[in-house]
N, C-alpha and C. Protein backbone atom coordinates (compact mmCIF):
# COMPACT_ATOMS: atom_id res chain seq x y z
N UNK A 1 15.72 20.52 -19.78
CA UNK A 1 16.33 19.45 -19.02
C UNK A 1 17.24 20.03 -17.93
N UNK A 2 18.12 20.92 -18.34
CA UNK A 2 19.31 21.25 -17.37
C UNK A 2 18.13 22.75 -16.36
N UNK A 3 17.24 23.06 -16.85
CA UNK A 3 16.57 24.37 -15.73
C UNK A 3 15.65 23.12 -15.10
N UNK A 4 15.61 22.08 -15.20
CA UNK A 4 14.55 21.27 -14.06
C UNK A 4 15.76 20.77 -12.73
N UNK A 5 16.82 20.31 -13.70
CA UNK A 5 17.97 19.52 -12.49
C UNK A 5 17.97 21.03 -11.54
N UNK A 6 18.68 22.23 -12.21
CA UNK A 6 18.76 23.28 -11.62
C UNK A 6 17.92 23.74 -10.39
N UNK A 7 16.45 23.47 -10.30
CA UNK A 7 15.38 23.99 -10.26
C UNK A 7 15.46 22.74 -8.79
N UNK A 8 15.55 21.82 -9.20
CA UNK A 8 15.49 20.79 -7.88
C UNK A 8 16.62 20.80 -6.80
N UNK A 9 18.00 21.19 -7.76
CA UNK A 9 19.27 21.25 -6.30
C UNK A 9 18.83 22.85 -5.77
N UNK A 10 17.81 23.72 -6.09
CA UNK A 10 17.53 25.02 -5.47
C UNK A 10 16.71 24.23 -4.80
N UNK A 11 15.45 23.89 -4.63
CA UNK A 11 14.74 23.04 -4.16
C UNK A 11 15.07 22.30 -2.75
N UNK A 12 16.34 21.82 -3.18
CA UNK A 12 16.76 20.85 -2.30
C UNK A 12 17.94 22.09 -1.45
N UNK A 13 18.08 22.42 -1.72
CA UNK A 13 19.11 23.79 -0.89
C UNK A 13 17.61 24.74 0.71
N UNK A 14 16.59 25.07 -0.67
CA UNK A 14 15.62 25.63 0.00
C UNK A 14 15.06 24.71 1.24
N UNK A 15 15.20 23.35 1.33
CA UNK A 15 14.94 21.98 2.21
C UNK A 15 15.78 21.75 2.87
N UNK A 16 17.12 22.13 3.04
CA UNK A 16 18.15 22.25 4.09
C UNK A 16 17.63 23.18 4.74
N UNK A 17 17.82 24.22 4.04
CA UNK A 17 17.67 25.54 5.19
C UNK A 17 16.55 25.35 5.75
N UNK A 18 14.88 25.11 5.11
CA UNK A 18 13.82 24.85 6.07
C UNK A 18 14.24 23.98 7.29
N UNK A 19 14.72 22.87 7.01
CA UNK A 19 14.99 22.18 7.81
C UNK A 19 16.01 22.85 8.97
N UNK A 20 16.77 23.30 9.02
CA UNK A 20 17.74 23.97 9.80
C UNK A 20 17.09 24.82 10.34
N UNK A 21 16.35 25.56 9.67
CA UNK A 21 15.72 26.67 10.61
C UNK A 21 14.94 26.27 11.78
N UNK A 22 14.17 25.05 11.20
CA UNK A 22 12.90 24.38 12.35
C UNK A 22 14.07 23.60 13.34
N UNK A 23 14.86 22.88 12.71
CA UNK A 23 15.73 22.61 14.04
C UNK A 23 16.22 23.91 15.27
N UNK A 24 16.80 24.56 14.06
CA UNK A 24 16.93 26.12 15.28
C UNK A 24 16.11 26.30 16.42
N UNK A 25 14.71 26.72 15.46
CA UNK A 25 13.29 27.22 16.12
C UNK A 25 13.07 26.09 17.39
N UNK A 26 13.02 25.25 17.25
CA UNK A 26 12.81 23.97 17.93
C UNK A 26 14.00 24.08 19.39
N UNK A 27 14.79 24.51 19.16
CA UNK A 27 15.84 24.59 20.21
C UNK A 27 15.88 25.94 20.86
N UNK A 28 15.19 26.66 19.89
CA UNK A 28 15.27 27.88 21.00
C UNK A 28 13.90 27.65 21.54
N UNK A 29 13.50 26.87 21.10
CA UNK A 29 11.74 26.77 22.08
C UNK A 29 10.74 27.93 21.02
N UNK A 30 10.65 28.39 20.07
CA UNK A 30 9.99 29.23 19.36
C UNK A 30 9.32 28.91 18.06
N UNK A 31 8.35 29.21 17.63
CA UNK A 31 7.34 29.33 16.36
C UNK A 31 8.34 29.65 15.46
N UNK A 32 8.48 29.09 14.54
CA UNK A 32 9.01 28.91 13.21
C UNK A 32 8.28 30.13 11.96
N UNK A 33 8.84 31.01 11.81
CA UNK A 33 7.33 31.94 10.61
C UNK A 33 7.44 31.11 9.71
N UNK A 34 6.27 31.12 9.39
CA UNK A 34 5.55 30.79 8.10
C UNK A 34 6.63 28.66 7.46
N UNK A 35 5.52 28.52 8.49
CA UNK A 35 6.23 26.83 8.51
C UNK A 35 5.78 26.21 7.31
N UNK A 36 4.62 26.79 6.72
CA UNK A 36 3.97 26.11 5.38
C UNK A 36 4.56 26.28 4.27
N UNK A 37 5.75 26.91 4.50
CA UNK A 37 6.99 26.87 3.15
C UNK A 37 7.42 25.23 3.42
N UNK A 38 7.57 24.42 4.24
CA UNK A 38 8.30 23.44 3.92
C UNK A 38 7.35 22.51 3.41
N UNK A 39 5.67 22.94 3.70
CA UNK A 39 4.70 21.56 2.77
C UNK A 39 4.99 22.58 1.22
N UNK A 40 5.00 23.72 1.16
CA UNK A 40 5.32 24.18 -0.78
C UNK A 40 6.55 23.49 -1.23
N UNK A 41 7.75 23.44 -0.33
CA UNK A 41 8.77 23.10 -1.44
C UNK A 41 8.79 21.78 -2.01
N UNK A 42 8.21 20.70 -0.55
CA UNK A 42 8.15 19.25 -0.55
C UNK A 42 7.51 19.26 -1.61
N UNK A 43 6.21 20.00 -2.34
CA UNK A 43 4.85 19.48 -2.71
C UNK A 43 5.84 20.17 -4.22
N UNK A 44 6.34 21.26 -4.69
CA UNK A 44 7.15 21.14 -5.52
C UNK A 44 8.11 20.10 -5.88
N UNK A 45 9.03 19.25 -4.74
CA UNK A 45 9.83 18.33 -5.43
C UNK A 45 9.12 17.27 -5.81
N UNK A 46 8.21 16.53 -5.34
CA UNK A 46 7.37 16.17 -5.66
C UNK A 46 6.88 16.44 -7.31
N UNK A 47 6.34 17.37 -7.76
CA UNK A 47 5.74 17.60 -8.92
C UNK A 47 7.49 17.53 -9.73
N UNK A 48 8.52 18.10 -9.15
CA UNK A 48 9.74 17.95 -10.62
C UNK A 48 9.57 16.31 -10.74
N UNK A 49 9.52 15.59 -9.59
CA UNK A 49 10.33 14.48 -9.74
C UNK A 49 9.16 13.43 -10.41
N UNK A 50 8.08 14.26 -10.36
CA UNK A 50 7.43 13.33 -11.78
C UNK A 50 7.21 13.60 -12.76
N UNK A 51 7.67 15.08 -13.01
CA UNK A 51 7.83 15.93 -14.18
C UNK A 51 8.87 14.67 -14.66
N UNK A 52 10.21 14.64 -13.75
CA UNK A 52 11.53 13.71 -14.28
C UNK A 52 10.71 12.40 -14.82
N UNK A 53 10.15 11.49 -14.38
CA UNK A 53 9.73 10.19 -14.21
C UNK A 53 8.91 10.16 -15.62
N UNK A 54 8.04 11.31 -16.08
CA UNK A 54 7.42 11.11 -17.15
C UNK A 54 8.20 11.53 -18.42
N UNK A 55 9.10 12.64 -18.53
CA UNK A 55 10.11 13.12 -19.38
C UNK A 55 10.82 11.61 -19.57
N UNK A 56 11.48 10.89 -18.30
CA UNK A 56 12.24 9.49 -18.49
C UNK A 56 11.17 8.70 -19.10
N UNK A 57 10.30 8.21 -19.00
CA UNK A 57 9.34 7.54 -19.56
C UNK A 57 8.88 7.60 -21.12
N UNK A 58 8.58 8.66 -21.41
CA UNK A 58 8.36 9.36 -23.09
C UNK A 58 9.71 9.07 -23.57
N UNK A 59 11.13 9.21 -23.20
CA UNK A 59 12.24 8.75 -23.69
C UNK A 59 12.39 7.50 -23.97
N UNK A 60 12.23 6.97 -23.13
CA UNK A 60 12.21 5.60 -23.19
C UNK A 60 11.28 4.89 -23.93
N UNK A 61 10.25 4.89 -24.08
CA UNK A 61 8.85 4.73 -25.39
C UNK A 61 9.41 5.06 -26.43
N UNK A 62 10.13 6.30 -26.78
CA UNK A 62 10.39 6.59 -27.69
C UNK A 62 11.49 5.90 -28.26
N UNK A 63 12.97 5.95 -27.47
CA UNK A 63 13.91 4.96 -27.93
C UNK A 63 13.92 3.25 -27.69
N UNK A 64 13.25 2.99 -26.90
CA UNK A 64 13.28 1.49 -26.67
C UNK A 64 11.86 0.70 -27.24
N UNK A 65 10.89 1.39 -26.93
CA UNK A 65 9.85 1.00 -27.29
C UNK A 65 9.19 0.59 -25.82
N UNK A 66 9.74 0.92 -24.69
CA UNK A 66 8.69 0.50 -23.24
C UNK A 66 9.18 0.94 -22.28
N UNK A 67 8.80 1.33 -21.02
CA UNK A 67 8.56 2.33 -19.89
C UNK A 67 10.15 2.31 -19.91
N UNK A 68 10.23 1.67 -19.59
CA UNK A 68 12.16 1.37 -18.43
C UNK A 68 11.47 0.85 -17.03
N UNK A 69 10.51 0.95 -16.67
CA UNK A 69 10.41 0.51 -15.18
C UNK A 69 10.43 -1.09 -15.34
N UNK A 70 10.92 -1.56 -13.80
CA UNK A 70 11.23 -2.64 -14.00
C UNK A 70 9.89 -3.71 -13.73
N UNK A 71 9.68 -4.69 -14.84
CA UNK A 71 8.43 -5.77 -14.82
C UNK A 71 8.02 -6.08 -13.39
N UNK A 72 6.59 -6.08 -13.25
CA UNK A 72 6.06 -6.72 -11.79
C UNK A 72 5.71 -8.32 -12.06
N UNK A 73 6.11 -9.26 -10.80
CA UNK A 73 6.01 -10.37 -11.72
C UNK A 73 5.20 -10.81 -10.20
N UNK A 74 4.81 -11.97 -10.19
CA UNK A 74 3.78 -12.58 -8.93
C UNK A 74 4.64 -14.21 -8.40
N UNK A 75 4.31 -14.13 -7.30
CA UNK A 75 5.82 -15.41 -6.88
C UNK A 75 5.01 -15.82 -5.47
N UNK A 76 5.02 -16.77 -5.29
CA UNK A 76 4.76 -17.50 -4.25
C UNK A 76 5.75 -17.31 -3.36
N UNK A 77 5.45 -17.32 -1.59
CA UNK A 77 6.48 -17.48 -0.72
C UNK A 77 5.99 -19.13 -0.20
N UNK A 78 6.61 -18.94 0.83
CA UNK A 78 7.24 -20.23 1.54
C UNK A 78 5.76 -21.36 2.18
N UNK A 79 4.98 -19.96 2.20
CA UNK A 79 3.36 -20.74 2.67
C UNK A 79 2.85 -20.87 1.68
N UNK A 80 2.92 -20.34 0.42
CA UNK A 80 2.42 -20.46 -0.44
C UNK A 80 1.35 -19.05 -1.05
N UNK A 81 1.08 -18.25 -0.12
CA UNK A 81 1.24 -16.78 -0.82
C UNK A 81 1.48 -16.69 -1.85
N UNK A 82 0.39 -16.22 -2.63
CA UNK A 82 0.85 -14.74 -3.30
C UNK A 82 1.31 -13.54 -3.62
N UNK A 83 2.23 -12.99 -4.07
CA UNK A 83 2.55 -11.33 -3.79
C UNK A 83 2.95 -11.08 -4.98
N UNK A 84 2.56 -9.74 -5.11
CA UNK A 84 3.57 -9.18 -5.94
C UNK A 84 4.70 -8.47 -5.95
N UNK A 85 5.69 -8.27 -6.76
CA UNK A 85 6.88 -7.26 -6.54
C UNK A 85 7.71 -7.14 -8.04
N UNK A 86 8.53 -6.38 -7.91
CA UNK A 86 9.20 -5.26 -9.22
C UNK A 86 10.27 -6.34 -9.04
N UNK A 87 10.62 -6.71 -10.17
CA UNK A 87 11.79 -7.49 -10.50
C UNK A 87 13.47 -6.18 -10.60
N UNK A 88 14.54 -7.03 -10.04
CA UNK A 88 15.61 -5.53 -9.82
C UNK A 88 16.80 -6.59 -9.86
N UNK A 89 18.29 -5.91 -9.82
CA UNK A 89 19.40 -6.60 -10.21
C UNK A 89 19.55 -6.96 -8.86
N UNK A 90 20.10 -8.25 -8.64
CA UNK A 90 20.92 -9.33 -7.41
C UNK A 90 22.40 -9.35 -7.86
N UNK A 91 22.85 -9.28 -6.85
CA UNK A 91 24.81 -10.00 -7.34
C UNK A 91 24.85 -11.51 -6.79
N UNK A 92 23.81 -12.17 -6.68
CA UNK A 92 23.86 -13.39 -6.25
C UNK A 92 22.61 -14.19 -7.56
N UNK A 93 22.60 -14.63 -8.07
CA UNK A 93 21.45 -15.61 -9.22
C UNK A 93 20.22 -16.22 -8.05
N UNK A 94 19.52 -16.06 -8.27
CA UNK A 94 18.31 -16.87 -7.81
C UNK A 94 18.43 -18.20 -7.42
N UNK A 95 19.10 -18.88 -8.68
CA UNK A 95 19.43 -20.16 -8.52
C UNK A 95 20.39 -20.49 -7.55
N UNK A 96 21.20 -19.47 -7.10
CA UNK A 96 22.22 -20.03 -6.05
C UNK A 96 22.26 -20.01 -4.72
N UNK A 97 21.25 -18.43 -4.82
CA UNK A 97 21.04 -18.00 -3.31
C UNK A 97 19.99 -19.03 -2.82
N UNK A 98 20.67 -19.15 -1.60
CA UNK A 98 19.87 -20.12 -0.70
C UNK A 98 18.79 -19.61 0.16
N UNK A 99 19.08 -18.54 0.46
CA UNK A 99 17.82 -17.88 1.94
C UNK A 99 16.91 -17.74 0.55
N UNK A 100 16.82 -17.31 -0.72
CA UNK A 100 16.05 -17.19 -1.73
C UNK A 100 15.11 -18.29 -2.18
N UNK A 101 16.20 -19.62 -2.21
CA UNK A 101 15.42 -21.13 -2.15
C UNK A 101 14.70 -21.47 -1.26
N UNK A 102 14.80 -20.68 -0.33
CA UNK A 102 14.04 -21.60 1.02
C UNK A 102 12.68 -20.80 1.05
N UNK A 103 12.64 -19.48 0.61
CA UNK A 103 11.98 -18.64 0.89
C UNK A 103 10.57 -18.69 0.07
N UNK A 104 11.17 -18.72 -1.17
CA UNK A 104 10.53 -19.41 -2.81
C UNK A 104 10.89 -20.52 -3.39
N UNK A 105 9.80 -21.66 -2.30
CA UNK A 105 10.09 -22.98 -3.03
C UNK A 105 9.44 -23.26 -4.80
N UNK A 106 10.24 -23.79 -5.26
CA UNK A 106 8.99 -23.83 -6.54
C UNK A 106 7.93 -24.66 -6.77
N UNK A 107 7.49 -25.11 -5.78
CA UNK A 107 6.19 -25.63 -5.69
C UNK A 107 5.78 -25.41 -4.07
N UNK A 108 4.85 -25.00 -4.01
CA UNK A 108 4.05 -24.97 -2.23
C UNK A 108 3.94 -26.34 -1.86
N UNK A 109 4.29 -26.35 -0.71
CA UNK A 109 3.65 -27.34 0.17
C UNK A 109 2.66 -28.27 0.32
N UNK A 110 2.16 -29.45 0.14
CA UNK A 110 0.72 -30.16 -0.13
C UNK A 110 0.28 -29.50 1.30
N UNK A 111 1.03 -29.38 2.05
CA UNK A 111 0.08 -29.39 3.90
C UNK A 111 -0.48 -27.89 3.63
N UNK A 112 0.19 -26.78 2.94
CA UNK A 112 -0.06 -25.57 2.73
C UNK A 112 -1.68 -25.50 1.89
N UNK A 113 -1.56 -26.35 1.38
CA UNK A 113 -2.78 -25.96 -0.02
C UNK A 113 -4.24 -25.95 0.81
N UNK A 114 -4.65 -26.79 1.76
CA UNK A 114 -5.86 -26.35 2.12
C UNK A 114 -6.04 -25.48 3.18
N UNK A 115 -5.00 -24.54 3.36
CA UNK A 115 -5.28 -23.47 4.20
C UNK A 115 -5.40 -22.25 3.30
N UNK A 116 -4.58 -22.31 2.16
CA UNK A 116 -4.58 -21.38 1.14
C UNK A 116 -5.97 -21.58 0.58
N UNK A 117 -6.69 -22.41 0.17
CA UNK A 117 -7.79 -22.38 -0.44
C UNK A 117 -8.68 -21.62 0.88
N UNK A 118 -8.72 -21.87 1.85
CA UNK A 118 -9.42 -21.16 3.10
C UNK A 118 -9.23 -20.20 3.01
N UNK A 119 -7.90 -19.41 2.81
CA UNK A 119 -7.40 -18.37 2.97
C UNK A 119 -8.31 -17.30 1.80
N UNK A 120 -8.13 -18.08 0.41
CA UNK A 120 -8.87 -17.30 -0.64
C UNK A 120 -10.07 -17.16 -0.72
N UNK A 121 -10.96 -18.66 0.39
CA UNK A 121 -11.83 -18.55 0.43
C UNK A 121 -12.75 -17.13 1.35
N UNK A 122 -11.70 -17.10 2.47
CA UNK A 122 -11.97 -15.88 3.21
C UNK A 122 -11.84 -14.10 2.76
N UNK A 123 -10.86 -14.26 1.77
CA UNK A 123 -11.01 -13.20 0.61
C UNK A 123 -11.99 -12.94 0.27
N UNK A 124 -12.46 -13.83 -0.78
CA UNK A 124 -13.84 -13.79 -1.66
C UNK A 124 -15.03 -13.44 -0.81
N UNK A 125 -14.82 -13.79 0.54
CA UNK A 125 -16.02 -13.85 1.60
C UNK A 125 -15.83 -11.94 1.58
N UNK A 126 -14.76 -11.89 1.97
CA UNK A 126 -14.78 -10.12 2.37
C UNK A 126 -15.01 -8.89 1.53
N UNK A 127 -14.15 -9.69 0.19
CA UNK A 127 -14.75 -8.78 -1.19
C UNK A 127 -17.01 -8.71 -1.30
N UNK A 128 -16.98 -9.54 -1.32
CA UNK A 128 -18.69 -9.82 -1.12
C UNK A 128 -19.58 -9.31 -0.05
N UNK A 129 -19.16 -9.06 1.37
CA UNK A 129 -19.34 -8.56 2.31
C UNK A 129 -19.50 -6.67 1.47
N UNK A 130 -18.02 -6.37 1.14
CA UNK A 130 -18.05 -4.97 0.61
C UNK A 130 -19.00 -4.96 -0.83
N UNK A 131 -19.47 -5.38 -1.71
CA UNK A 131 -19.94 -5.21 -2.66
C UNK A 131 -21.08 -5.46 -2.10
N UNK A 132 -21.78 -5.82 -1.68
CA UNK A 132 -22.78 -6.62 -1.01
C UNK A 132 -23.27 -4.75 0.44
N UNK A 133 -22.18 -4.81 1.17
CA UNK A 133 -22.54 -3.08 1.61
C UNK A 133 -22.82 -1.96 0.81
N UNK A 134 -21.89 -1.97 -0.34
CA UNK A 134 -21.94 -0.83 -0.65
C UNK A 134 -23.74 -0.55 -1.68
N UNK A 135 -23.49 -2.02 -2.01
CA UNK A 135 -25.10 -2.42 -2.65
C UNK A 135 -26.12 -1.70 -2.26
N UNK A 136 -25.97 -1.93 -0.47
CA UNK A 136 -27.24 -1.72 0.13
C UNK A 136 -27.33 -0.16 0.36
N UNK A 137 -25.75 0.35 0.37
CA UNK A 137 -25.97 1.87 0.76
C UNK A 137 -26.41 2.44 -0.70
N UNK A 138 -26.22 1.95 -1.64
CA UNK A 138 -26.71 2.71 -2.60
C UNK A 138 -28.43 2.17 -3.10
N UNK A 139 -28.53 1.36 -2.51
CA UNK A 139 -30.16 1.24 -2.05
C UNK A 139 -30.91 2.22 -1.49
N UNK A 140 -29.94 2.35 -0.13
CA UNK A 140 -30.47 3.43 0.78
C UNK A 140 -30.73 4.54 0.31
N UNK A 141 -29.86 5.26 -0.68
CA UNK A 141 -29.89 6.15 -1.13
C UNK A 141 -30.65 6.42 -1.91
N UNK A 142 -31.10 5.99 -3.21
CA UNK A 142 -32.57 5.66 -4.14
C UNK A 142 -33.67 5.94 -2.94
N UNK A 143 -33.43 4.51 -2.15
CA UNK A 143 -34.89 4.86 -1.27
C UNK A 143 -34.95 6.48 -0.45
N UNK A 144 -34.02 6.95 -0.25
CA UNK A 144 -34.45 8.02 0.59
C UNK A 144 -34.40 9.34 -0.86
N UNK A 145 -33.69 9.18 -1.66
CA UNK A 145 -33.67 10.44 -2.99
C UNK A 145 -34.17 9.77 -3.84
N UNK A 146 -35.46 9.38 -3.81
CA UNK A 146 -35.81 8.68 -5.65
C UNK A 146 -35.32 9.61 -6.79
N UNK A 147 -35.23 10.82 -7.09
CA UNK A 147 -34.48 11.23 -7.74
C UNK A 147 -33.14 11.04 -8.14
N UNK A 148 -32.72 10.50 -7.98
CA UNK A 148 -30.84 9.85 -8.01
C UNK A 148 -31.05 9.31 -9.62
């Protein structure tokens, strides 16, 4: 635990200085050596910080019984959309905030509903379009490799 934190403020030290240097380089007008140290260190913090994310995760399974990440829940906006998003702490209640009420009525609009059905209808049209291509390219393919 404490050689990963370790391992990332070196990390993150080694990402100043890259950075400083290319600012340097950049101002004196000159080639930077060996610039592909700053895609290794990135592509290292990267790997700690989901090293961290899964270590936090197995903890959490283990003492709570579930991830810790916060629930994705699905909410209508103001046209009546769909979306999704990660539920997170407010210092204001749902119920009180107003730009929140206006934003997420709890029921859509009657004038909204038959554009939304259009809307899904035009979905379904495009999903089908792609299943419907990819169909044919893998047609193509049989027909030209009968071996496949």
């Amino acid at each position: 635990n404490e050689v990963i934190i370790v391992f990332r403020f070196v990390l993150l030290k080694e990402w100043n200085m890259l950075l400083t240097m290319t600012e340097f380089y950049e101002q004196e007008h000159d080639h930077m050596p060996s610039p592909e140290r700053l895609f290794k260190v990135e592509h290292s913090m990267e790997n700690i910080l989901e090293v961290i994310k899964e270590r936090n995760e197995a903890y959490n399974l283990l003492e709570k019984g579930d991830t810790g990440e916060a629930p994705v829940v699905t909410e209508r906006n103001f046209l009546g959309l769909e979306y999704k998003r990660r539920l997170r702490e407010h210092t204001i209640p749902k119920e009180q905030n107003r730009l929140h009420n206006l934003l997420h009525p709890e029921e859509c609009p009657r004038s909204t509903k038959r554009y939304i059905n259009l809307y899904k209808e035009k979905l379904r049209k495009e999903e089908s379009h792609h299943r419907k291509k990819a169909q044919r390219y893998k047609d193509k393919l049989i027909d030209r490799f009968p071996n496949l």
